[in-house]
N, C-alpha and C. Protein backbone atom coordinates (compact mmCIF):
# COMPACT_ATOMS: atom_id res chain seq x y z
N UNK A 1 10.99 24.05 0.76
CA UNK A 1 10.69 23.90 -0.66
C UNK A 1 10.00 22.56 -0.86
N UNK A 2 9.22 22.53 -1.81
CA UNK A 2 8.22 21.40 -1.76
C UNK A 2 8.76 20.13 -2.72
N UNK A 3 9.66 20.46 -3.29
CA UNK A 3 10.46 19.56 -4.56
C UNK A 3 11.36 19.01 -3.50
N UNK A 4 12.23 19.87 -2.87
CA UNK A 4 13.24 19.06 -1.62
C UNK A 4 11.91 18.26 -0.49
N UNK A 5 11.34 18.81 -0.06
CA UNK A 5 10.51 17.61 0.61
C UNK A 5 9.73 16.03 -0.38
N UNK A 6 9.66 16.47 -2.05
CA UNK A 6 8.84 15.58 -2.21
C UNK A 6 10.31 14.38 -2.21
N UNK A 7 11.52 14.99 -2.39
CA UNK A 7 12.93 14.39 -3.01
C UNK A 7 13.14 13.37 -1.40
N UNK A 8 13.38 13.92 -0.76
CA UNK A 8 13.16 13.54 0.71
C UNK A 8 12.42 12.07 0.63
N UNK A 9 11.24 12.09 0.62
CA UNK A 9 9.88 11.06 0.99
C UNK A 9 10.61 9.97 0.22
N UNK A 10 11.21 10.39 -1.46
CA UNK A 10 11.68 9.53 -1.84
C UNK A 10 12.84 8.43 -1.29
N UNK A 11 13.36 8.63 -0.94
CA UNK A 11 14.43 8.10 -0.16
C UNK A 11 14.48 7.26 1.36
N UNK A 12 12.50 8.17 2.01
CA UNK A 12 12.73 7.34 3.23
C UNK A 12 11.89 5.80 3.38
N UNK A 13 12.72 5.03 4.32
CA UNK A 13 12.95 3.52 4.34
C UNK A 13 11.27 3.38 4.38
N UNK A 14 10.82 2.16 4.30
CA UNK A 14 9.08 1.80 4.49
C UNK A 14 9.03 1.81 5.60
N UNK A 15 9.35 1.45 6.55
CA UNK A 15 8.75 1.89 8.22
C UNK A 15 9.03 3.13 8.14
N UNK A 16 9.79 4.13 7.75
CA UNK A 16 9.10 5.34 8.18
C UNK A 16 8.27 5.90 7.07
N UNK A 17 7.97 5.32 6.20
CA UNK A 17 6.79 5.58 4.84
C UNK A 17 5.55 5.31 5.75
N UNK A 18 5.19 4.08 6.55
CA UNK A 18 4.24 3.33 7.38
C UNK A 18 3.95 4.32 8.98
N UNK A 19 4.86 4.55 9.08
CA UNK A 19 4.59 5.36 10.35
C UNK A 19 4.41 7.01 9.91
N UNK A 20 4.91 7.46 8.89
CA UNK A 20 3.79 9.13 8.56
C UNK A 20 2.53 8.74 7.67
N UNK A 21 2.31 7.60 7.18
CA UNK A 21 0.68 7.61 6.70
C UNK A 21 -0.03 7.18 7.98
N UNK A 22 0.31 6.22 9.11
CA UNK A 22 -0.53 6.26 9.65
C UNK A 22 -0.55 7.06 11.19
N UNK A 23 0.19 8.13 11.26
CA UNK A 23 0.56 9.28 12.51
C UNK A 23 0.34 10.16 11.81
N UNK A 24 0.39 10.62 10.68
CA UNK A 24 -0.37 11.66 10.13
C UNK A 24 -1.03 11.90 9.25
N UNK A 25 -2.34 11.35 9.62
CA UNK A 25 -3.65 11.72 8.31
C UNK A 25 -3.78 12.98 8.12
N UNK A 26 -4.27 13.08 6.77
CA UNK A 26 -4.71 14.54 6.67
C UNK A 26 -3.64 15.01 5.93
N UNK A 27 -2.88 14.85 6.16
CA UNK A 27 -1.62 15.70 5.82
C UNK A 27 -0.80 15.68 4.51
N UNK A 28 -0.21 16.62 4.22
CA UNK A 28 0.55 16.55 2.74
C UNK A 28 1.59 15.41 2.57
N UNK A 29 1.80 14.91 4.19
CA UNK A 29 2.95 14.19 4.59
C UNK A 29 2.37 12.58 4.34
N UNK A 30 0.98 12.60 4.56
CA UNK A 30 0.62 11.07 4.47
C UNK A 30 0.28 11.34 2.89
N UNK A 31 0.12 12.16 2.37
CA UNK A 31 -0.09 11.67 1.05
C UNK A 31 0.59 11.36 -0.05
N UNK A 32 2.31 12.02 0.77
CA UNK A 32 3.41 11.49 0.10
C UNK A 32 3.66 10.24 0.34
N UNK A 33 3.50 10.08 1.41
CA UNK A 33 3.99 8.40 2.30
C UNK A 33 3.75 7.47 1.46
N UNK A 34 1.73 7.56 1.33
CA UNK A 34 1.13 7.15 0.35
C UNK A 34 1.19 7.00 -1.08
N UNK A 35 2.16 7.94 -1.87
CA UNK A 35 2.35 7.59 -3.39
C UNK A 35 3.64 7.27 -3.63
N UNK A 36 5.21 7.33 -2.04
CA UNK A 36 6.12 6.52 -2.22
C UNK A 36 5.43 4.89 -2.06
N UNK A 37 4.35 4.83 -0.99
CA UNK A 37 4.16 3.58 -1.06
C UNK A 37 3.68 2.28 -2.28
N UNK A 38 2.84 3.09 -3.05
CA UNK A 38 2.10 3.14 -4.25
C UNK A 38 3.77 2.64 -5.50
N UNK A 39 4.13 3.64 -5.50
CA UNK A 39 5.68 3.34 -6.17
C UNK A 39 6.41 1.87 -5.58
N UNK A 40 6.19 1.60 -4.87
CA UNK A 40 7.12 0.39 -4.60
C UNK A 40 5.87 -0.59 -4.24
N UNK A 41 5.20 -0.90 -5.11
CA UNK A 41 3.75 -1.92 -5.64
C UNK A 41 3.09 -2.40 -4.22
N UNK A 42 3.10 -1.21 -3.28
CA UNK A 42 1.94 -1.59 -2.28
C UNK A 42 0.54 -1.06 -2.58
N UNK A 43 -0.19 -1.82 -2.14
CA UNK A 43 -2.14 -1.32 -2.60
C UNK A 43 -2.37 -0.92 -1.07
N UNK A 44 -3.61 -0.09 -1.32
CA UNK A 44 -3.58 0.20 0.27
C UNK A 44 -5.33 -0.48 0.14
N UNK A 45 -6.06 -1.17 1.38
CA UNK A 45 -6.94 -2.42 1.33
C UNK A 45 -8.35 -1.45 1.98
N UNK A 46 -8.98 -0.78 1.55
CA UNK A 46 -10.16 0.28 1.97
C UNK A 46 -10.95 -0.01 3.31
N UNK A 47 -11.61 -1.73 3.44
CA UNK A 47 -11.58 -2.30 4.42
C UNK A 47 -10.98 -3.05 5.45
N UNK A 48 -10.07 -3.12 5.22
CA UNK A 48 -8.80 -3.56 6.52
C UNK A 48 -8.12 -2.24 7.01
N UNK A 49 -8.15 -1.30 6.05
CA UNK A 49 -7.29 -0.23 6.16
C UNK A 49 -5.61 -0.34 6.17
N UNK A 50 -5.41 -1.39 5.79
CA UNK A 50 -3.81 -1.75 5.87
C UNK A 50 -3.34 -2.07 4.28
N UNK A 51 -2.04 -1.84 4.58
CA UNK A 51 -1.41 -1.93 2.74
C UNK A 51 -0.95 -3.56 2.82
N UNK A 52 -0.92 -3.71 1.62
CA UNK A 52 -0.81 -5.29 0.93
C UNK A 52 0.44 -4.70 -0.17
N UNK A 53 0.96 -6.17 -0.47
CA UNK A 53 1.74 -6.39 -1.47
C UNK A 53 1.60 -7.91 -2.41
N UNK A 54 1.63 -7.90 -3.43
CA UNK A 54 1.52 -8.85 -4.09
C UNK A 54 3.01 -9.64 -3.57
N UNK A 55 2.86 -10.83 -3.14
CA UNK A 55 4.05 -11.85 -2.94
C UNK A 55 4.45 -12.69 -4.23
N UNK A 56 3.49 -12.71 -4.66
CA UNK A 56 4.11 -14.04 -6.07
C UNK A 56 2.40 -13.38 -6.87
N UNK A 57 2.30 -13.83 -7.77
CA UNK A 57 1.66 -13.39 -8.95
C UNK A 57 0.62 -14.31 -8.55
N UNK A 58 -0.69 -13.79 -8.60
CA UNK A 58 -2.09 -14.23 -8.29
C UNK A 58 -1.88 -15.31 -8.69
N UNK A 59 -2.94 -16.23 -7.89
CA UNK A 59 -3.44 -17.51 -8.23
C UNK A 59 -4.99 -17.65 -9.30
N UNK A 60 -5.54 -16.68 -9.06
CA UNK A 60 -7.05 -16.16 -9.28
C UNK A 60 -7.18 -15.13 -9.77
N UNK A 61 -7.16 -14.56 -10.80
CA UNK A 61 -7.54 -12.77 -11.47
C UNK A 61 -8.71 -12.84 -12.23
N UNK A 62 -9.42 -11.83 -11.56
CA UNK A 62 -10.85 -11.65 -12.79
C UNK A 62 -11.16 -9.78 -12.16
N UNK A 63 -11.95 -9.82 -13.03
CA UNK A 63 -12.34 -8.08 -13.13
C UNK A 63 -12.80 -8.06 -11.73
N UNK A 64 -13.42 -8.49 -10.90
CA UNK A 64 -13.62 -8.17 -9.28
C UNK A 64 -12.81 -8.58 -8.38
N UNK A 65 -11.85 -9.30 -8.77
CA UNK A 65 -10.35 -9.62 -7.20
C UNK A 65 -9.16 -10.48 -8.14
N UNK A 66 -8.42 -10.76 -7.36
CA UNK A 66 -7.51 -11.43 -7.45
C UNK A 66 -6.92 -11.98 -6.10
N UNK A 67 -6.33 -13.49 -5.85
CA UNK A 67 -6.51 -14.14 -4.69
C UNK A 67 -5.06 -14.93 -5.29
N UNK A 68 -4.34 -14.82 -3.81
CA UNK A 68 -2.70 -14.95 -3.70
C UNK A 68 -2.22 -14.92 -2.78
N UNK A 69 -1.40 -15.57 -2.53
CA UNK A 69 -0.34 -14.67 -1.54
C UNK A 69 0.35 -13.61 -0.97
N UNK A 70 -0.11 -13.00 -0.66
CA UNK A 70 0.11 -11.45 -0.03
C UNK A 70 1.92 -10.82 1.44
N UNK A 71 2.00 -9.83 1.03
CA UNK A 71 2.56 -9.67 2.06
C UNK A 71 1.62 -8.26 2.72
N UNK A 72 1.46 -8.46 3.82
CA UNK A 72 0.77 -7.16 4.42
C UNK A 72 1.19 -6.31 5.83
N UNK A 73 1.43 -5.05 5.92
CA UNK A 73 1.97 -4.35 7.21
C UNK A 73 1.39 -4.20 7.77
N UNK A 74 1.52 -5.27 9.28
CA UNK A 74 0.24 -5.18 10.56
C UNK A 74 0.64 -4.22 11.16
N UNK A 75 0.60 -3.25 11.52
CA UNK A 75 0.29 -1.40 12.12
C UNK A 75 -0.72 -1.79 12.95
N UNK A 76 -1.16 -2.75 13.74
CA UNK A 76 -1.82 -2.37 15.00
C UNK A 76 -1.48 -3.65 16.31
N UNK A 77 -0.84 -5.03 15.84
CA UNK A 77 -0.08 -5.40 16.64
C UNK A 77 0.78 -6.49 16.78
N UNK A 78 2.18 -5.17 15.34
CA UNK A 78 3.37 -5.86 15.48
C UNK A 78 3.97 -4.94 14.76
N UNK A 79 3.51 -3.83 14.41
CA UNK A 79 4.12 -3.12 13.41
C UNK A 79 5.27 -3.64 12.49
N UNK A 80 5.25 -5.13 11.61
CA UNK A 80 6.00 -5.88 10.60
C UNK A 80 5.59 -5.95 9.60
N UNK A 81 5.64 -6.62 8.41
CA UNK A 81 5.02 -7.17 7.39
C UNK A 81 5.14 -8.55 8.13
N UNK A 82 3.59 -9.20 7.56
CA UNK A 82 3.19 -10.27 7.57
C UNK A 82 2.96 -10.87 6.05
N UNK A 83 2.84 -12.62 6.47
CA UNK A 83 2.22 -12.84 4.76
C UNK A 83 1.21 -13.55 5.07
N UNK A 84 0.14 -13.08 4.14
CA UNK A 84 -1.30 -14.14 4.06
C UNK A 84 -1.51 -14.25 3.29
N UNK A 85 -1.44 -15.81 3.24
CA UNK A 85 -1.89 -17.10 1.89
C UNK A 85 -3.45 -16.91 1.70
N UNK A 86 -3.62 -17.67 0.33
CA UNK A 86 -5.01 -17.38 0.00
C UNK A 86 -6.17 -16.51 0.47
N UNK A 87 -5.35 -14.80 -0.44
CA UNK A 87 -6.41 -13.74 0.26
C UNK A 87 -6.69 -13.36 -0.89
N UNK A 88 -8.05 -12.95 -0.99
CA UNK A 88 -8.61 -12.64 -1.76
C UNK A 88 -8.64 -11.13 -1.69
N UNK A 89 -8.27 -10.15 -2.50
CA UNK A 89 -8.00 -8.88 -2.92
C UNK A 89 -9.34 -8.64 -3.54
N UNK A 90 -10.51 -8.03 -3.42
CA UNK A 90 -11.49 -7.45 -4.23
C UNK A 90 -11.12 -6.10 -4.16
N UNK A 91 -11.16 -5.69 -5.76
CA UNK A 91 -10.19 -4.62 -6.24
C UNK A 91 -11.86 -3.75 -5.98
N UNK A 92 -12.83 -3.74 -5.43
CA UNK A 92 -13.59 -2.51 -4.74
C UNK A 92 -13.26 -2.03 -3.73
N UNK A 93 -11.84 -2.87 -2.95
CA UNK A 93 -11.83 -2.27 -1.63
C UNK A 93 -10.39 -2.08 -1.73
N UNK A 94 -10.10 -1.50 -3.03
CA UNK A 94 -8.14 -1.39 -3.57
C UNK A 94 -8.55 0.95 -3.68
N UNK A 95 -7.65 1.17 -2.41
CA UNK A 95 -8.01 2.89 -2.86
C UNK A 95 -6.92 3.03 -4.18
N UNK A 96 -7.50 3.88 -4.85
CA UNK A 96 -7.10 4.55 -6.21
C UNK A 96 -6.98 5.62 -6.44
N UNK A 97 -7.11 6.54 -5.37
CA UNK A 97 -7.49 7.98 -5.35
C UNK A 97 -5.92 9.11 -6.25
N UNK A 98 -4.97 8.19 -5.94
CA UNK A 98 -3.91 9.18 -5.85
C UNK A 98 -3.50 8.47 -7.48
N UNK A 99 -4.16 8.19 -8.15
CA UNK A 99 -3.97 7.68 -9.68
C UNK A 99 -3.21 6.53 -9.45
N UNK A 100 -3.17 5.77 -11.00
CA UNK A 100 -2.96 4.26 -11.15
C UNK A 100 -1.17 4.11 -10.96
N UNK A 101 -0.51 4.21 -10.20
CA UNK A 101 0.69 3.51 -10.22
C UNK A 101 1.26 2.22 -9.68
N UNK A 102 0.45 1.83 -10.21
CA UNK A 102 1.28 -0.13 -10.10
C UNK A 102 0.06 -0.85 -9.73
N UNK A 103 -0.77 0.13 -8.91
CA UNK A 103 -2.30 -0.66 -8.66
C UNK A 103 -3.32 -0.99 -10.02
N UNK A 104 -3.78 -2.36 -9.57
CA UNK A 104 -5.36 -2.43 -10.95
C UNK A 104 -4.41 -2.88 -12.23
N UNK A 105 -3.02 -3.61 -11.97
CA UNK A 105 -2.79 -4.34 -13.27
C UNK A 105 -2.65 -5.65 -12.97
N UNK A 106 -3.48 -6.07 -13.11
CA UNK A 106 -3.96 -7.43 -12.88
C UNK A 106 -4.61 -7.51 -14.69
């Protein structure tokens, strides 16, 4: 049933939210991964391909980025969250596809 699977996604921890978006593209499964992730104020970064989190509230906001302190999940070698100081977020490379939840309020 698709209500018990979406009920499911809800509940599972962020490493395994992080490990079915990026072990299974394509899938109904990464696109849940993807809008639990979205729910708990991660952006996913179009050119890095990795999700970000706002750490503390921008230093810098204007209609093309915002630049802060970040926390971000390195998925290629350390599979952790990391944090990087003074990054600049240009919200052209913020995906939006799966509608606005928590992303673009700046």
């Amino acid at each position: 049933n698709q209500d018990e699977i979406v009920a499911l996604f809800e509940r599972l921890p962020m490493d395994t939210l992080f490990f079915v978006f990026y072990f299974q593209q394509g899938t109904f499964q990464q696109y849940l991964a993807a809008k639990q992730l979205k729910k708990h104020s991660w952006r996913f970064h179009k050119k890095y391909m990795t999700w970000f989190q706002r750490h503390e509230e921008p230093k810098i906001a204007t209609d093309e980025y915002e630049e802060g302190t970040y926390v971000y999940f390195d998925y290629e070698s350390g599979w952790c969250q990391r944090i990087k100081s003074a990054f600049k977020f240009e919200y052209l490379y913020l995906e939006d596809e799966l509608g606005n939840s928590g992303a673009g309020d700046a």
